[in-house]
N, C-alpha and C. Protein backbone atom coordinates (compact mmCIF):
# COMPACT_ATOMS: atom_id res chain seq x y z
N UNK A 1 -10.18 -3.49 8.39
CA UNK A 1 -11.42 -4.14 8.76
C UNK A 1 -12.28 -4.37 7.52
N UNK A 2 -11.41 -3.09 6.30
CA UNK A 2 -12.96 -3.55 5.23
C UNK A 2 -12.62 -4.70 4.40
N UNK A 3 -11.15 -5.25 4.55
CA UNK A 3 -10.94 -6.77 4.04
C UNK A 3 -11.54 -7.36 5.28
N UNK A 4 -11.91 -7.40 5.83
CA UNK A 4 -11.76 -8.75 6.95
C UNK A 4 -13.32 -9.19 6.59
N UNK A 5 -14.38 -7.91 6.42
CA UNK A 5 -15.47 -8.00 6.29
C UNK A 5 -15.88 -8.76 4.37
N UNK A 6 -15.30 -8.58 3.81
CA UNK A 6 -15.08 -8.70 2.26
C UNK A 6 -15.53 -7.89 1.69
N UNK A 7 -15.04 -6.28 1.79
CA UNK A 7 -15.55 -5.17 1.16
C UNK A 7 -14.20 -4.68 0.76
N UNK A 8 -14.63 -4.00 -0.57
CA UNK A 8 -12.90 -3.94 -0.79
C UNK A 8 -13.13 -2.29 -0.78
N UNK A 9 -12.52 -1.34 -1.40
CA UNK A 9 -12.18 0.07 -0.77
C UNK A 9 -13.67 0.99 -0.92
N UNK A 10 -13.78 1.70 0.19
CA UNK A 10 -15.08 2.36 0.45
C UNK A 10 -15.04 3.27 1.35
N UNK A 11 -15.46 4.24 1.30
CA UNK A 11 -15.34 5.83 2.21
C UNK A 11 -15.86 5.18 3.81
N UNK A 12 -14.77 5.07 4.44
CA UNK A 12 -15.43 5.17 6.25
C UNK A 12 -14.66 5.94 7.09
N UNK A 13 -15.34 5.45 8.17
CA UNK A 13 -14.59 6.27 10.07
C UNK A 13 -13.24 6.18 9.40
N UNK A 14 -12.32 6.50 10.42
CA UNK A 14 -11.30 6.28 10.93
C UNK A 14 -10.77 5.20 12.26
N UNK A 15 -12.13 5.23 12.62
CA UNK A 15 -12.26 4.24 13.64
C UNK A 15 -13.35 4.23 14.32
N UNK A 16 -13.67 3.03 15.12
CA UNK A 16 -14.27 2.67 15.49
C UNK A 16 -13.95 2.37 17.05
N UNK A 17 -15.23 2.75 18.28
CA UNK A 17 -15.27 2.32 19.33
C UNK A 17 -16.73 1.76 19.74
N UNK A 18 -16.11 0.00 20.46
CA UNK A 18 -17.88 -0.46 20.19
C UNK A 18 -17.58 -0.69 22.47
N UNK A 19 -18.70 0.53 22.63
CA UNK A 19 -18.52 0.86 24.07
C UNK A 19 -19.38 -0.13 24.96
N UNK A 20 -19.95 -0.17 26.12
CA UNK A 20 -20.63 -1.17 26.98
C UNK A 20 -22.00 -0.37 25.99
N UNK A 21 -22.40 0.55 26.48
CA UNK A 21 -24.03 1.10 26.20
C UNK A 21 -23.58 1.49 24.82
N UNK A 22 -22.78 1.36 23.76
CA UNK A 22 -23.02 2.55 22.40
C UNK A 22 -21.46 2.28 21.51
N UNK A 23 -21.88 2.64 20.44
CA UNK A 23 -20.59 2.41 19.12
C UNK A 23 -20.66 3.75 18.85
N UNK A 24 -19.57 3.69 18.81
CA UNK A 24 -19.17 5.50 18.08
C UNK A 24 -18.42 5.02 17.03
N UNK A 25 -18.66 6.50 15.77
CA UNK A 25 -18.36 6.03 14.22
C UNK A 25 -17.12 7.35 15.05
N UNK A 26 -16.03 7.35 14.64
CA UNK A 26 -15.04 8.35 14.78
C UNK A 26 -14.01 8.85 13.24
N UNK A 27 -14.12 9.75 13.26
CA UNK A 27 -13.58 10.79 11.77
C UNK A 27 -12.64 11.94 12.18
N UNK A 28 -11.69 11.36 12.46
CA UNK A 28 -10.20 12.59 12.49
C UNK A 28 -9.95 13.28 11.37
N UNK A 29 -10.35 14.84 11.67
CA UNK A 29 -9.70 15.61 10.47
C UNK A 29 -9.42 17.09 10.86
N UNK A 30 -9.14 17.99 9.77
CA UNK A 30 -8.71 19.39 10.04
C UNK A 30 -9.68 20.36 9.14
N UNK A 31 -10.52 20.38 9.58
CA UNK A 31 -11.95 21.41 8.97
C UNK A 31 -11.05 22.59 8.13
N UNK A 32 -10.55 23.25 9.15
CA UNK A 32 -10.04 24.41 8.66
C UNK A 32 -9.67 24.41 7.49
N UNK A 33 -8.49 23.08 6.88
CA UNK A 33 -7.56 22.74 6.13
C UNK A 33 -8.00 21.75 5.36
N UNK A 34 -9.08 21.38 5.24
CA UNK A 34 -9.90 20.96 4.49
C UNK A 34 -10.50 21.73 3.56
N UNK A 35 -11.77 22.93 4.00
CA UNK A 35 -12.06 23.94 3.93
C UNK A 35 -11.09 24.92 2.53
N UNK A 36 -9.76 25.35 2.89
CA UNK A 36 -8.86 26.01 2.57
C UNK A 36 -8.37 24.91 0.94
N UNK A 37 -8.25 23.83 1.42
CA UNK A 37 -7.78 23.35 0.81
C UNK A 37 -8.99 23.17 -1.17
N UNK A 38 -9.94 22.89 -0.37
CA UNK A 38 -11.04 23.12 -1.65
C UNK A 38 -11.46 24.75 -1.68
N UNK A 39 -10.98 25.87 -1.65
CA UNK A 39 -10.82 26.99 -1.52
C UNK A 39 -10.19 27.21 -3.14
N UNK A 40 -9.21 26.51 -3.16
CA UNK A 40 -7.70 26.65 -4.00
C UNK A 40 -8.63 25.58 -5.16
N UNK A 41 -9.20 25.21 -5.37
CA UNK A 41 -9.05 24.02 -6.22
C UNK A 41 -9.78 25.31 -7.21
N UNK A 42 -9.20 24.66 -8.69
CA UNK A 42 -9.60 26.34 -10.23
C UNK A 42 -11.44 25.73 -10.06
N UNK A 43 -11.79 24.61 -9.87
CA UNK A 43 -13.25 24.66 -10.80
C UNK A 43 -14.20 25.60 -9.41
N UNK A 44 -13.56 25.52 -8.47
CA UNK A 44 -14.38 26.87 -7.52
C UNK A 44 -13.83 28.14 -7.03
N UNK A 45 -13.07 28.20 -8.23
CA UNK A 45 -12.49 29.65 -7.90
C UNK A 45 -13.32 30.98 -8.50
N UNK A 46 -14.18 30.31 -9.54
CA UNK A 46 -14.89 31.09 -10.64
C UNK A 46 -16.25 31.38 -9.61
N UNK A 47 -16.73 30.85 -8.65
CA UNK A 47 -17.96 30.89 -7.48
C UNK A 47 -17.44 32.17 -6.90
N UNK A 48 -19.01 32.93 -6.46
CA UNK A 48 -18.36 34.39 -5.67
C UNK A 48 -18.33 33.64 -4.35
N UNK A 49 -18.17 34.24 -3.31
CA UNK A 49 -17.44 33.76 -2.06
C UNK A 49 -18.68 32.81 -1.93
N UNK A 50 -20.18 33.10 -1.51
CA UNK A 50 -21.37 33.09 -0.86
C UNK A 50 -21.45 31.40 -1.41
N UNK A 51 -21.61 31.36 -2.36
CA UNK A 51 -21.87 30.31 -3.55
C UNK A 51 -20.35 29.29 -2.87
N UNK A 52 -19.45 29.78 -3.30
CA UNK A 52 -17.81 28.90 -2.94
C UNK A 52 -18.18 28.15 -1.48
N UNK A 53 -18.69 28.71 -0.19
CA UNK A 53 -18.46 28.41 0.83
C UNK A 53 -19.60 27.58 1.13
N UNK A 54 -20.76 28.10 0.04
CA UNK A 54 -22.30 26.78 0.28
C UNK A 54 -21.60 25.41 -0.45
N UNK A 55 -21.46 25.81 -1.29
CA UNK A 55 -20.94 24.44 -1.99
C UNK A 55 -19.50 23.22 -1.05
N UNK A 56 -18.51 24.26 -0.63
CA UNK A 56 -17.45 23.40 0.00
C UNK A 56 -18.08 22.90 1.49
N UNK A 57 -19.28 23.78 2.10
CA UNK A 57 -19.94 23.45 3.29
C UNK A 57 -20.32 21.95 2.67
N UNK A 58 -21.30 21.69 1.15
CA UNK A 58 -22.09 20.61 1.56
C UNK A 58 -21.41 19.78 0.89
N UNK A 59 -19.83 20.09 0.22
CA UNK A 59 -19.17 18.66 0.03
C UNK A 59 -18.36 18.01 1.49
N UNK A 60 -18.35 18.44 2.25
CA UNK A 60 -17.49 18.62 3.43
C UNK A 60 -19.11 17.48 4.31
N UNK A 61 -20.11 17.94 4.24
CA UNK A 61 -21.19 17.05 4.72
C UNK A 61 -21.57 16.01 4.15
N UNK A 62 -21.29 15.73 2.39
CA UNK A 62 -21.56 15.06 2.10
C UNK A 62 -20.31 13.95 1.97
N UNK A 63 -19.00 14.63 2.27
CA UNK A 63 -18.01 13.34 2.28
C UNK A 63 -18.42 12.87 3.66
N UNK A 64 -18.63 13.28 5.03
CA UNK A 64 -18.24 12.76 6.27
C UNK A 64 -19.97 11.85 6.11
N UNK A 65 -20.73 11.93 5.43
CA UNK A 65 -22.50 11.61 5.60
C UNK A 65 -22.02 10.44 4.93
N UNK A 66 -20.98 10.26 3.77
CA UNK A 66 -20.58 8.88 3.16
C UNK A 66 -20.02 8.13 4.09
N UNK A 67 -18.70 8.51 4.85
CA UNK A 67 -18.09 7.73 5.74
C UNK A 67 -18.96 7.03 6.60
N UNK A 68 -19.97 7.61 7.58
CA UNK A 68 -20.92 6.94 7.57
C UNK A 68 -21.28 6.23 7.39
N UNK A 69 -22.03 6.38 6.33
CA UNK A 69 -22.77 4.74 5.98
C UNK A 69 -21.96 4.06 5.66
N UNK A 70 -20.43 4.03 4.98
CA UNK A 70 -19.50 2.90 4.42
C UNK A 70 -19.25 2.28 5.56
N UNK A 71 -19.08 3.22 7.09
CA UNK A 71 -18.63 2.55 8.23
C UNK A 71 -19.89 1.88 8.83
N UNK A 72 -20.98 2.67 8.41
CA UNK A 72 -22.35 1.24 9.42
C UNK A 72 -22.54 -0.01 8.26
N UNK A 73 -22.01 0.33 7.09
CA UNK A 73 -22.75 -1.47 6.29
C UNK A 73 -21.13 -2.24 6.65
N UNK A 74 -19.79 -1.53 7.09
CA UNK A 74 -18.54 -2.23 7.60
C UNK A 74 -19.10 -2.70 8.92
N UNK A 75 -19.70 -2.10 10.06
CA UNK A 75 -20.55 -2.55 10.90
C UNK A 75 -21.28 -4.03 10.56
N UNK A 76 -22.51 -3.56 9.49
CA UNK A 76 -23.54 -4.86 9.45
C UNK A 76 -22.87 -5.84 9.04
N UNK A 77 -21.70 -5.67 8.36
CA UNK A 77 -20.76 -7.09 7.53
C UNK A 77 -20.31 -7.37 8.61
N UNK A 78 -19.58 -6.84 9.35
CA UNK A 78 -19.07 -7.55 10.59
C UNK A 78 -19.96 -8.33 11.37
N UNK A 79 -20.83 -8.00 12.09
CA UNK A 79 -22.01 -8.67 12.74
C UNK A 79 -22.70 -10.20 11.88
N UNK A 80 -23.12 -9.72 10.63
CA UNK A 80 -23.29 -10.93 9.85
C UNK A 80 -21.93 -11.76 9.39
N UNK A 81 -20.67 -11.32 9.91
CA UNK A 81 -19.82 -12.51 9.74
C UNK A 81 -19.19 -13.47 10.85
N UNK A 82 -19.26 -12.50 12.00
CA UNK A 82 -18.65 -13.20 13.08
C UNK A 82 -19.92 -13.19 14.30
N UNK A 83 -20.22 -13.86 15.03
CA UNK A 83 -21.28 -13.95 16.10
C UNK A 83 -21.09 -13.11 17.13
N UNK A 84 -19.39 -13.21 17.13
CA UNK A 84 -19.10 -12.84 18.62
C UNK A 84 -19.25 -10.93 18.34
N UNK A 85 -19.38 -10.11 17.05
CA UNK A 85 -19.01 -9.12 16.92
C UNK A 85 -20.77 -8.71 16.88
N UNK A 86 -21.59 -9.43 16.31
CA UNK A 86 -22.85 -9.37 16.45
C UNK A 86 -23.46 -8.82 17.82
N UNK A 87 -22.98 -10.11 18.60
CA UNK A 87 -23.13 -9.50 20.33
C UNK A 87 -22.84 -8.42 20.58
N UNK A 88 -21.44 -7.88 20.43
CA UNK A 88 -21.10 -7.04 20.72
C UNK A 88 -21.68 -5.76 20.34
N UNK A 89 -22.33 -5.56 19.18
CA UNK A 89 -22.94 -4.55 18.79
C UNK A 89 -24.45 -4.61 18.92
N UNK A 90 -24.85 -5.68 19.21
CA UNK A 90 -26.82 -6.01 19.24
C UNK A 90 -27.25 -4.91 19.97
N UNK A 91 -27.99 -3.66 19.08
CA UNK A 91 -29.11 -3.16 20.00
C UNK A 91 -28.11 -1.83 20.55
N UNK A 92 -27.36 -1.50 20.18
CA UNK A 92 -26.55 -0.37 20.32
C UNK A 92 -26.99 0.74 19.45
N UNK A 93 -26.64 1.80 20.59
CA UNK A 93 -27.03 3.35 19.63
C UNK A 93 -25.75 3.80 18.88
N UNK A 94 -25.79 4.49 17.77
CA UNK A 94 -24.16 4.42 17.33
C UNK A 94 -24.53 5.61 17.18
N UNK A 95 -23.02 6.65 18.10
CA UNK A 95 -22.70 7.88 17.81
C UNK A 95 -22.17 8.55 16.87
N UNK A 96 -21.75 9.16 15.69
CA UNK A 96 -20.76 9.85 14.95
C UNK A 96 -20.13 11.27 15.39
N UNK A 97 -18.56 10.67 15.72
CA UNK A 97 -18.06 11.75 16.48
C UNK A 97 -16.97 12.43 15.34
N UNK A 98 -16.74 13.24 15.04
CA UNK A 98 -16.20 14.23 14.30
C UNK A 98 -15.14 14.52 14.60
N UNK A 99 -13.83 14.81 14.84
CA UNK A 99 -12.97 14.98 15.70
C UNK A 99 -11.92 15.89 15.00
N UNK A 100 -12.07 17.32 15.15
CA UNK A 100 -11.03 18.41 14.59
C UNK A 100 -9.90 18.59 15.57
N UNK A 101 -8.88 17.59 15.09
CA UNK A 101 -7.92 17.07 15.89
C UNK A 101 -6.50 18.69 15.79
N UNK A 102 -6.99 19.49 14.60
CA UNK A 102 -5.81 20.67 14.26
C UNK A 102 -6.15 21.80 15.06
N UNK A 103 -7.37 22.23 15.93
CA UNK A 103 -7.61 23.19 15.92
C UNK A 103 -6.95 23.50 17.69
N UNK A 104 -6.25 24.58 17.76
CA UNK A 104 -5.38 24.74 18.81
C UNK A 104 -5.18 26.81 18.85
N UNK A 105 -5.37 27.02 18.45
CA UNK A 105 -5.14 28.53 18.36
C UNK A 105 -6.45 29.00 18.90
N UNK A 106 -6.42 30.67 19.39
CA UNK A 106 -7.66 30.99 20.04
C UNK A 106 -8.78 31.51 18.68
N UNK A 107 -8.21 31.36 17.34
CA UNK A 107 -8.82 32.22 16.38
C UNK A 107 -9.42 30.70 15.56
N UNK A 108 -8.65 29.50 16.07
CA UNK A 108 -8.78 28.09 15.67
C UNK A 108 -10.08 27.74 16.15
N UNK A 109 -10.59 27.75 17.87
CA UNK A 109 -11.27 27.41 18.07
C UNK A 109 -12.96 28.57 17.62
N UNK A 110 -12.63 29.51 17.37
CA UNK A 110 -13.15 30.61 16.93
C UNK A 110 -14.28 30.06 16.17
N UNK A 111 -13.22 29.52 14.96
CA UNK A 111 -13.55 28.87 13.81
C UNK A 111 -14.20 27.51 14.28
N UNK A 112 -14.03 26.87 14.73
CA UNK A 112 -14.37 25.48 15.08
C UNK A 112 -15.89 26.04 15.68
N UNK A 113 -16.14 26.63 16.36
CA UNK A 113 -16.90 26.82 17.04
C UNK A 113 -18.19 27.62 16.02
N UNK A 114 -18.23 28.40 14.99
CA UNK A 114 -18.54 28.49 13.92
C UNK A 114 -19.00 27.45 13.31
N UNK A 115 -18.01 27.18 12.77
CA UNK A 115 -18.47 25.80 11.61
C UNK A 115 -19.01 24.18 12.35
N UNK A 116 -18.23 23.86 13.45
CA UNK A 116 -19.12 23.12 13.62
C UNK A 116 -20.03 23.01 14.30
N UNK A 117 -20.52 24.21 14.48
CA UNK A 117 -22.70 24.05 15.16
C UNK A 117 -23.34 23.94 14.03
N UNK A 118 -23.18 24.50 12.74
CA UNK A 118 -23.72 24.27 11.57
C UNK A 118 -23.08 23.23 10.67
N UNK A 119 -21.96 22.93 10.80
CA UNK A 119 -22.51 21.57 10.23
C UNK A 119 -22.73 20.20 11.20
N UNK A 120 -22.69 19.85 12.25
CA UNK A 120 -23.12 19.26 13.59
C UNK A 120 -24.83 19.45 13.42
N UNK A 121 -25.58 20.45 12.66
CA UNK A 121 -27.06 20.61 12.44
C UNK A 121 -27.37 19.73 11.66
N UNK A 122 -26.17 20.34 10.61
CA UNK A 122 -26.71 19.75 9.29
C UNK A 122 -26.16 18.30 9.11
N UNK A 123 -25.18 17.57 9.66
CA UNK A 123 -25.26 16.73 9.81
C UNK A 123 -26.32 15.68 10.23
N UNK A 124 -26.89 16.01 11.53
CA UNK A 124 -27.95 15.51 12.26
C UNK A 124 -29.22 15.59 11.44
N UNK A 125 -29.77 16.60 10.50
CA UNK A 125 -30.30 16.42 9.93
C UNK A 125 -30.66 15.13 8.38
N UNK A 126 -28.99 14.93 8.29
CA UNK A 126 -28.66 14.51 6.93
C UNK A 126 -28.55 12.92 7.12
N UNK A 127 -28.32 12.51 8.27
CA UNK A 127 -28.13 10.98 9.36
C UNK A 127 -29.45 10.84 10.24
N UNK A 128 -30.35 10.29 9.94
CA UNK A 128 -31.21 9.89 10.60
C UNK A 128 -31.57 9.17 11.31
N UNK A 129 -32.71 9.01 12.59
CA UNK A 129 -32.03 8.40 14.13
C UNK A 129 -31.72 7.28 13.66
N UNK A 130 -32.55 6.10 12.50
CA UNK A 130 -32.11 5.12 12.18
C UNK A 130 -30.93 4.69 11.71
N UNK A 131 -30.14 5.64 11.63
CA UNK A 131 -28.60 5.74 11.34
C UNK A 131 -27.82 5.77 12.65
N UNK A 132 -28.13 6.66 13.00
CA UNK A 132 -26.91 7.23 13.64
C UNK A 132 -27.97 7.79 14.91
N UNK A 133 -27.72 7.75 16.13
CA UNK A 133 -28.29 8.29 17.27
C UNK A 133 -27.74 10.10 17.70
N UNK A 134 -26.36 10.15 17.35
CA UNK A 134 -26.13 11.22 17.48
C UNK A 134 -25.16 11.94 16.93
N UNK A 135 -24.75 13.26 16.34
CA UNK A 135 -23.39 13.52 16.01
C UNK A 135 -23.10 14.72 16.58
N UNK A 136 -21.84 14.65 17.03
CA UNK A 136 -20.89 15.08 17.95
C UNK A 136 -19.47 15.59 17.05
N UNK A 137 -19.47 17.18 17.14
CA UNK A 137 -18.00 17.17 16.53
C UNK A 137 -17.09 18.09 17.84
N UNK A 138 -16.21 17.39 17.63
CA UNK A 138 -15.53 17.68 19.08
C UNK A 138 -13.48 18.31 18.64
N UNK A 139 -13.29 18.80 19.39
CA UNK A 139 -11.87 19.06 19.17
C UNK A 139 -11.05 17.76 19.62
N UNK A 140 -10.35 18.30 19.63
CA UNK A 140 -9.02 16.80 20.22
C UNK A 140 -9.19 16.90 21.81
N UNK A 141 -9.05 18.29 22.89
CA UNK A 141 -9.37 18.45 23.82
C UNK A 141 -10.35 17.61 24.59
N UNK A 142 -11.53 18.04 23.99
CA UNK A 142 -13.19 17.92 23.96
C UNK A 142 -13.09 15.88 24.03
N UNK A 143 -12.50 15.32 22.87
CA UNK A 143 -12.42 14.01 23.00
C UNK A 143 -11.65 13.11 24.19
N UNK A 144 -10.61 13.88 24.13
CA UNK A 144 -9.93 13.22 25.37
C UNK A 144 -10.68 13.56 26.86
N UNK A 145 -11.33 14.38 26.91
CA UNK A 145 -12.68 14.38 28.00
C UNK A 145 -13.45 13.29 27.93
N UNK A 146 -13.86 12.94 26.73
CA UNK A 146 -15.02 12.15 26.89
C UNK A 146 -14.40 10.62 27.06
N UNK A 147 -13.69 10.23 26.68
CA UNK A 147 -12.98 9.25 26.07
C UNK A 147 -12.87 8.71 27.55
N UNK A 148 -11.91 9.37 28.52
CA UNK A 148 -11.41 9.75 29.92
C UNK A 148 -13.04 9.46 30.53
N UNK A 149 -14.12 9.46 30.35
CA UNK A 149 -15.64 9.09 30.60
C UNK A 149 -15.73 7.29 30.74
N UNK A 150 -15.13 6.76 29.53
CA UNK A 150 -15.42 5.49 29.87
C UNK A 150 -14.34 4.43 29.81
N UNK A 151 -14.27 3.80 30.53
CA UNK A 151 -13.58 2.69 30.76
C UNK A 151 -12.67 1.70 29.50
N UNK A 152 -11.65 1.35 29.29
CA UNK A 152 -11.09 0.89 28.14
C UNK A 152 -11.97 0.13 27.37
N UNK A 153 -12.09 -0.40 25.93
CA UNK A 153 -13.20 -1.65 25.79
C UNK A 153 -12.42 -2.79 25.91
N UNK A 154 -12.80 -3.76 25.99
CA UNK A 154 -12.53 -5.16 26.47
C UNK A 154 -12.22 -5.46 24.90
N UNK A 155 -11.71 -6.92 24.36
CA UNK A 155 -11.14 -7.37 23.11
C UNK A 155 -12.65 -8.21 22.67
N UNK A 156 -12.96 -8.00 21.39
CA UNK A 156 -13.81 -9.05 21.26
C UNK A 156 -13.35 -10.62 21.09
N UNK A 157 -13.63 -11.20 21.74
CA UNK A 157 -13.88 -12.90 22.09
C UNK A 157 -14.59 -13.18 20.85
N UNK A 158 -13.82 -14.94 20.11
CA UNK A 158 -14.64 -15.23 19.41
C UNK A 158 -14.56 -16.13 19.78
């Protein structure tokens, strides 16, 4: 979509759903293994834990706070290029849904349940209503609930 719009490579969603009442920004990933993974990297190995886990908390907010906005100005390019995609989005609240698609174990959701009320805060804090109306980080479970909420979307017509 970010050729179609004429943006060439830039941090966004994973996808996009543009619903009857609302657009959701959507971001599939594995917190845990994310997390773990900048754990291991040498330039934060030298951080005592306290310090290691503030810092990987607010790169972890500040990559998904980028996707974001790369995915709402992939949004505004779309709208200012095609009419029919304009409609489709005019006047919509756009959600950012989070989606920890790995977490499946009872010590998994443990964790999930941990990390994302605080960063789901700090998110909301960091996206403002003029951004984003709401953010939502949900398991894979949790999504296929909601998802199962509304009706397929229709194709946009041009």
């Amino acid at each position: 979509m970010r050729k179609d719009v004429g943006l060439g490579t830039c941090n966004s969603c994973d996808y996009f759903q543009i619903n009857d009442e609302d657009v959701w920004l959507i971001e599939e990933t594995d917190l845990q293994q994310t997390q773990s993974d900048l754990k291991k990297k040498p330039e934060y190995r030298r951080l005592n834990n306290s310090e290691r886990r503030e810092l990987i908390d607010k790169l972890i907010r500040d990559e998904n706070r980028l996707k974001v906005y790369g995915s709402m100005l992939i949004l505004c390019r779309l709208a200012a290029k095609f009419e029919c995609a304009s409609e489709k989005l005019k006047d919509k609240p756009v959600t950012f849904l989070l989606i920890d698609s790995h977490v499946q174990r009872d010590e998994g959701l443990k964790y999930f349940d941990n990390f994302s009320a605080k960063l789901s805060g700090d998110l909301k804090s960091l996206l403002s209503a003029e951004i984003v109306e709401g953010v939502q980080i949900l398991n894979s479970k949790m999504m296929l609930k909601k998802l199962s909420e509304y009706p397929p979307p229709g194709p946009i017509e041009s």
